[in-house]
N, C-alpha and C. Protein backbone atom coordinates (compact mmCIF):
# COMPACT_ATOMS: atom_id res chain seq x y z
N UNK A 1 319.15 71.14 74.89
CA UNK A 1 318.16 70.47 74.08
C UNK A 1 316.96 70.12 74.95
N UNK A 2 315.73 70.71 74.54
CA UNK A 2 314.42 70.09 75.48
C UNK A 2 313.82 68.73 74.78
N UNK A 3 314.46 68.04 75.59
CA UNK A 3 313.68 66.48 75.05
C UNK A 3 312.32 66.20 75.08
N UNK A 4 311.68 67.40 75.89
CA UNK A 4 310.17 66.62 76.03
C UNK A 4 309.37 67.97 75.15
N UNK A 5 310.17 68.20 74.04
CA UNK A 5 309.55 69.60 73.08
C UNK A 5 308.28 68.88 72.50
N UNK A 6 307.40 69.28 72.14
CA UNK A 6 306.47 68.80 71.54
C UNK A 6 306.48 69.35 69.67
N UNK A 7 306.41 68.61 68.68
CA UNK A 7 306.11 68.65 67.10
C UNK A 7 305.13 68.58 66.71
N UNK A 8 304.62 68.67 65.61
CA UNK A 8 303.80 68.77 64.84
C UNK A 8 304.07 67.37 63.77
N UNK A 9 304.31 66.04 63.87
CA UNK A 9 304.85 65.22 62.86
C UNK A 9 304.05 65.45 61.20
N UNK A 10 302.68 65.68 61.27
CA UNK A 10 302.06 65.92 60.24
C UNK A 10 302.62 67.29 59.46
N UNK A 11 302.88 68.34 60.19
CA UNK A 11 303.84 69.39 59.30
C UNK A 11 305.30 68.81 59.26
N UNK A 12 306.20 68.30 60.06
CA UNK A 12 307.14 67.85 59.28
C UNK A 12 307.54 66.84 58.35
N UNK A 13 306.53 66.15 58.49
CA UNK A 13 306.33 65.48 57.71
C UNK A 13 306.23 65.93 55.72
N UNK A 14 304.84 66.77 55.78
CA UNK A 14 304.27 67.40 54.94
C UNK A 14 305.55 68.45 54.45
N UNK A 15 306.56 68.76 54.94
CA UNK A 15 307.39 70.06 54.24
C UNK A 15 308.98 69.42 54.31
N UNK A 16 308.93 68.09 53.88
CA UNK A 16 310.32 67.51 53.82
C UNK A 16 309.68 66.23 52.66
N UNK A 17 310.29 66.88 51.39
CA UNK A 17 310.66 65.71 50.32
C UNK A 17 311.11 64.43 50.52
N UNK A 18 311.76 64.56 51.48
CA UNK A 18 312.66 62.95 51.56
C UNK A 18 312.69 62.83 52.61
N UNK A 19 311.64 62.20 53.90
CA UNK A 19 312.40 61.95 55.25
C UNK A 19 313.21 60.93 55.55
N UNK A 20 313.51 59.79 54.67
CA UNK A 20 314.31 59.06 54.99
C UNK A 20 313.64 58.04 55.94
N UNK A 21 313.89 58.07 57.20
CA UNK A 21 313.49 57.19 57.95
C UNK A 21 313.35 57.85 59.25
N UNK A 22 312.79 57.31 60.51
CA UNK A 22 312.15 57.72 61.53
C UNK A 22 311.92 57.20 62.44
N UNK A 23 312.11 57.53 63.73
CA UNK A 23 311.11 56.88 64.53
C UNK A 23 310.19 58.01 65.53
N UNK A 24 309.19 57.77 65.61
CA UNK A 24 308.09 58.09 66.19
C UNK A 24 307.82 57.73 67.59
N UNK A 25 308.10 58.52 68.82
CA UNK A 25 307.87 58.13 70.42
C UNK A 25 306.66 58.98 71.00
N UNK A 26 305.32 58.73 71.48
CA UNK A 26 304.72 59.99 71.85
C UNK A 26 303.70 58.89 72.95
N UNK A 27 303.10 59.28 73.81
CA UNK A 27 301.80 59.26 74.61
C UNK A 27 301.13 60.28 75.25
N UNK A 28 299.74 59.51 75.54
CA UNK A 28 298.92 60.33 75.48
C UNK A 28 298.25 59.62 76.83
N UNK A 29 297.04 60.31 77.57
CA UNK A 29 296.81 59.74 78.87
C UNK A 29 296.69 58.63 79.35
N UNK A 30 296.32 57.70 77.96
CA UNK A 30 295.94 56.58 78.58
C UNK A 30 297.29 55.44 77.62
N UNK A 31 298.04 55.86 76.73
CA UNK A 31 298.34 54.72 75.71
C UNK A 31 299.67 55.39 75.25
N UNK A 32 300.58 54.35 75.24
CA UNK A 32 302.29 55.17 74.76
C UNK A 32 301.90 54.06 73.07
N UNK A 33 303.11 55.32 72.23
CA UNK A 33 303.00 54.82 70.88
C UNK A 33 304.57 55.16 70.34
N UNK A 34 304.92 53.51 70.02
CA UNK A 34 306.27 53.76 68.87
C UNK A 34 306.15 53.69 67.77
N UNK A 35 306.62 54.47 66.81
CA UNK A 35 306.13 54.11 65.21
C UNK A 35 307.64 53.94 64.71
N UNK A 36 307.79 53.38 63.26
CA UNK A 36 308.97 53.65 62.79
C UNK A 36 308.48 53.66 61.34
N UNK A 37 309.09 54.50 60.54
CA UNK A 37 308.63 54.65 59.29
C UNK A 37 310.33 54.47 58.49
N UNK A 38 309.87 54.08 57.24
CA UNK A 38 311.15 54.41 56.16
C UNK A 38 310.57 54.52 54.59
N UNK A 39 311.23 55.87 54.28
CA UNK A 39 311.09 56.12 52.82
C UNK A 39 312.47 56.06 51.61
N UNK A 40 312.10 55.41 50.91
CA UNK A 40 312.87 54.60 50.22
C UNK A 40 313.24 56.16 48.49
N UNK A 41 314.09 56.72 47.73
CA UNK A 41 313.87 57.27 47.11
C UNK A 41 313.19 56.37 45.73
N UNK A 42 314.45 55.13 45.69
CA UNK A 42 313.95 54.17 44.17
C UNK A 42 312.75 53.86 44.38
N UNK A 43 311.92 53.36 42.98
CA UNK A 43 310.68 52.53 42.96
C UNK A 43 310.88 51.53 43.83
N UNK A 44 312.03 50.67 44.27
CA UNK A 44 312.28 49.23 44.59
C UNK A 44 312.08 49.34 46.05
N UNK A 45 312.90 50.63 46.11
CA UNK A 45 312.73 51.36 48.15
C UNK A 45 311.47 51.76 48.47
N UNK A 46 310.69 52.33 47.72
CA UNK A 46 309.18 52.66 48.02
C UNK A 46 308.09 51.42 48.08
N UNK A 47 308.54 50.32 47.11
CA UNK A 47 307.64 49.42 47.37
C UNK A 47 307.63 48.45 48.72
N UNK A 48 308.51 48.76 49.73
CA UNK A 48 309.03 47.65 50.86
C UNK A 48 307.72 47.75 51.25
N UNK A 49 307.44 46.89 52.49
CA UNK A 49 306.27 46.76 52.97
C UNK A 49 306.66 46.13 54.02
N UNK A 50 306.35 46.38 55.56
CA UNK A 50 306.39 45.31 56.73
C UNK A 50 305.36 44.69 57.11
N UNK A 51 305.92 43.51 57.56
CA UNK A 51 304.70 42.55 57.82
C UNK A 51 304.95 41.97 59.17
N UNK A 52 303.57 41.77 59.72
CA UNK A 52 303.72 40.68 61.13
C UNK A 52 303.87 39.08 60.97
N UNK A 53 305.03 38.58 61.78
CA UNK A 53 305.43 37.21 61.70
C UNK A 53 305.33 37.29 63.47
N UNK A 54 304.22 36.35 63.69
CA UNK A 54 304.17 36.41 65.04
C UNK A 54 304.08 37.37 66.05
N UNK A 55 305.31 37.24 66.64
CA UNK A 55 305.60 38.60 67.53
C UNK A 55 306.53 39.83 66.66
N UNK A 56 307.51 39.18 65.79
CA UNK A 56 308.19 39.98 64.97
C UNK A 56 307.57 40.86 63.56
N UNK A 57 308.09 41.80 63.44
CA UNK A 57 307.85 42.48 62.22
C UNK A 57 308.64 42.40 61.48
């Protein structure tokens, strides 16, 4: 397995109906970035929303 493969997140993104959930690790010369995403299928799962409480999300 090459861990340091590089993706395209915007095409996998774009050609998967349901990703479910995610996390996102990448940098770039000057700045590292974690993302985490989640897709919910119900109306009730799509409406979640995170929010900042301080230091926590």
């Amino acid at each position: 397995m090459d861990v340091y493969k590089t993706l395209d997140i915007g095409e996998l993104l774009r050609n998967n109906s349901y990703p479910g959930r995610g996390i996102v690790v990448g940098k770039s010369s000057s700045a590292a970035v974690i993302a985490y995403f989640i897709m919910g299928r119900s109306e009730n799962s799509r409406n979640r929303f995170f929010s900042a409480e301080g230091d926590a999300v």
